[in-house]
Protein backbone atom coordinates (compact mmCIF):
# COMPACT_ATOMS: atom_id res chain seq x y z
CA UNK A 1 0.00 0.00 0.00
CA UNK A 2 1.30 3.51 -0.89
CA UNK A 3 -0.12 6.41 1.11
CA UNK A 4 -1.14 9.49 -0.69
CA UNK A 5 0.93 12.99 0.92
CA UNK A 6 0.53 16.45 0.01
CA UNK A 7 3.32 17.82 -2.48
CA UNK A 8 4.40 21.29 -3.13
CA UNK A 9 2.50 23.24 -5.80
CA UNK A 10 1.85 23.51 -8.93
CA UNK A 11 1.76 26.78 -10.67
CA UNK A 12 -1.51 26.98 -10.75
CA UNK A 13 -1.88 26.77 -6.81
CA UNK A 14 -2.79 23.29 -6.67
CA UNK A 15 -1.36 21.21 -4.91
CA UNK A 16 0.16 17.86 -6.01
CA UNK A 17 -0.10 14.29 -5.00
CA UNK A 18 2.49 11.74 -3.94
CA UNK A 19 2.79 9.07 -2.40
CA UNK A 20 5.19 7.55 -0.07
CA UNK A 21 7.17 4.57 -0.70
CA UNK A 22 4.68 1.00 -0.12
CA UNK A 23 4.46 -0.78 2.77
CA UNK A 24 3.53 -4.42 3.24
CA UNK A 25 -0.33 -4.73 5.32
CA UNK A 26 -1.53 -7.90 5.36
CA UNK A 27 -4.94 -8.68 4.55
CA UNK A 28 -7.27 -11.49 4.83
CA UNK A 29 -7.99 -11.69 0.92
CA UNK A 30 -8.53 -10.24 -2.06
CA UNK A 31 -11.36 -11.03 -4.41
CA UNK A 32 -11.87 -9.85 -7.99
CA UNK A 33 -15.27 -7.81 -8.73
CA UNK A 34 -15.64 -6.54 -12.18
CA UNK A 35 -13.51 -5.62 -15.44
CA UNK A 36 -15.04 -4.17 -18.25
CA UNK A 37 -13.80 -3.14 -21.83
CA UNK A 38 -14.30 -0.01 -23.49
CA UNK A 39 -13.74 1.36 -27.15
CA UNK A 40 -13.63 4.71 -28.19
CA UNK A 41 -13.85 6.72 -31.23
CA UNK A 42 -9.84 7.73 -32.31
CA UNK A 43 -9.11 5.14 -29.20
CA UNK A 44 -7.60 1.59 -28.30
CA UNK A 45 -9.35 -0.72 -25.64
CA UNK A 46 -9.34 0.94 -22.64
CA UNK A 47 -10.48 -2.07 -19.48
CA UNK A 48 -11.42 -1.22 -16.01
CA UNK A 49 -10.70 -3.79 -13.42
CA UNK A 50 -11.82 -3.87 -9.38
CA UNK A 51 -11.03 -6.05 -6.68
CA UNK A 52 -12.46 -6.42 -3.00
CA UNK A 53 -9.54 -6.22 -0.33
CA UNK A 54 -10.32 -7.33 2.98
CA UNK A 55 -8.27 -6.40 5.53
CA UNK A 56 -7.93 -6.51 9.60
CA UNK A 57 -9.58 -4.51 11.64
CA UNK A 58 -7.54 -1.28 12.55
CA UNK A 59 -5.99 -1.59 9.13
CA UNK A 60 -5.73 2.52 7.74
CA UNK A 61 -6.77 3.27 4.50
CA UNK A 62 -8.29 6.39 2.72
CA UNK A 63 -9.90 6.85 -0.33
CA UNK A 64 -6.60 8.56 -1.18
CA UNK A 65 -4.28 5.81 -0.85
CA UNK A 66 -3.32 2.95 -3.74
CA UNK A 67 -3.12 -1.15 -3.49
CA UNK A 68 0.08 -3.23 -4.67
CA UNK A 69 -1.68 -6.30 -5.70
CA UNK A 70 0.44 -9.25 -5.24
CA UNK A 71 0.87 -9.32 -8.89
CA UNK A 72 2.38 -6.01 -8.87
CA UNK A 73 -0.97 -3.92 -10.56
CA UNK A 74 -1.05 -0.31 -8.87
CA UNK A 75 -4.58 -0.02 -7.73
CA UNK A 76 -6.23 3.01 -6.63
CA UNK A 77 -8.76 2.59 -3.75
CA UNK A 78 -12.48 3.71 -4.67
CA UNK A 79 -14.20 5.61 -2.06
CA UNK A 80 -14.45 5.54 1.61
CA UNK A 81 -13.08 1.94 2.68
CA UNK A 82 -15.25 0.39 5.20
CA UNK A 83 -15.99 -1.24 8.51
CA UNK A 84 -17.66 -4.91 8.61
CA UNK A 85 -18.66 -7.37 10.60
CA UNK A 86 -19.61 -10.92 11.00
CA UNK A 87 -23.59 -10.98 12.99
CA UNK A 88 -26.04 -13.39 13.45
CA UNK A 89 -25.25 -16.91 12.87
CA UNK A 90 -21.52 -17.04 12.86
CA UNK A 91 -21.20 -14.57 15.67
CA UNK A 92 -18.92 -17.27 17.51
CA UNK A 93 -16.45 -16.13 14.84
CA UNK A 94 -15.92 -12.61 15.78
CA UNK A 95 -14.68 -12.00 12.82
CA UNK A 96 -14.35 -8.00 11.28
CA UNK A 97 -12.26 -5.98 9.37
CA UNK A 98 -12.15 -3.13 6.81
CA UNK A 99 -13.54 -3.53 3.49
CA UNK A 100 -12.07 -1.72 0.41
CA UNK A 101 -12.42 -1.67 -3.56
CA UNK A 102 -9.64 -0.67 -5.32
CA UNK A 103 -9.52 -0.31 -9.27
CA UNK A 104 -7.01 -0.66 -12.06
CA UNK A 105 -7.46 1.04 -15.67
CA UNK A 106 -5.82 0.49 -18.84
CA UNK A 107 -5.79 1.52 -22.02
């Protein structure tokens, strides 16, 4: 995972996005969602890919940061990751954790 940081600016005031080097989080799994393909007019293939990343709880991410899969794609997460847990039957598990989608594009 790479965390996003606020750079200097640019010279129209804006500031700029970094990110610091990755760091290895381990998380419980990673499942793939969706990938879709897109053409355009005066444009090659362009495919969308997202994953589900489950992760333990107290794991920090924002919707700022980006995924290393273990393949090596840069993901970047989409929106606010989230809290879940395991209720009702399988409450004996205890199990929770944070929930996040992430999302590769090419093309």
């Amino acid at each position: 995972m790479s965390r996003q940081i606020l750079g200097d600016r640019d010279a129209h005031g804006n500031q700029r996005r970094t990110y610091r080097p990755p760091e290895i989080v381990q998380v419980y799994g990673i499942a793939p969602a969706s990938a879709t393909e897109q053409a355009s007019l005066g444009r090659d293939w362009a495919t969308t890919s997202t994953w589900d990343v489950y992760a333990p709880p107290g794991t920090e991410l924002s919707a700022y940061d980006r995924v290393i899969l273990p393949d090596g794609s840069e993901c970047e997460v989409i929106g606010t990751p989230r809290t879940w847990s395991q209720t009702g039957f399988a409450d004996f598990l205890q199990a929770s954790g944070v929930h996040v989608i992430v999302q590769k594009k090419t093309g």
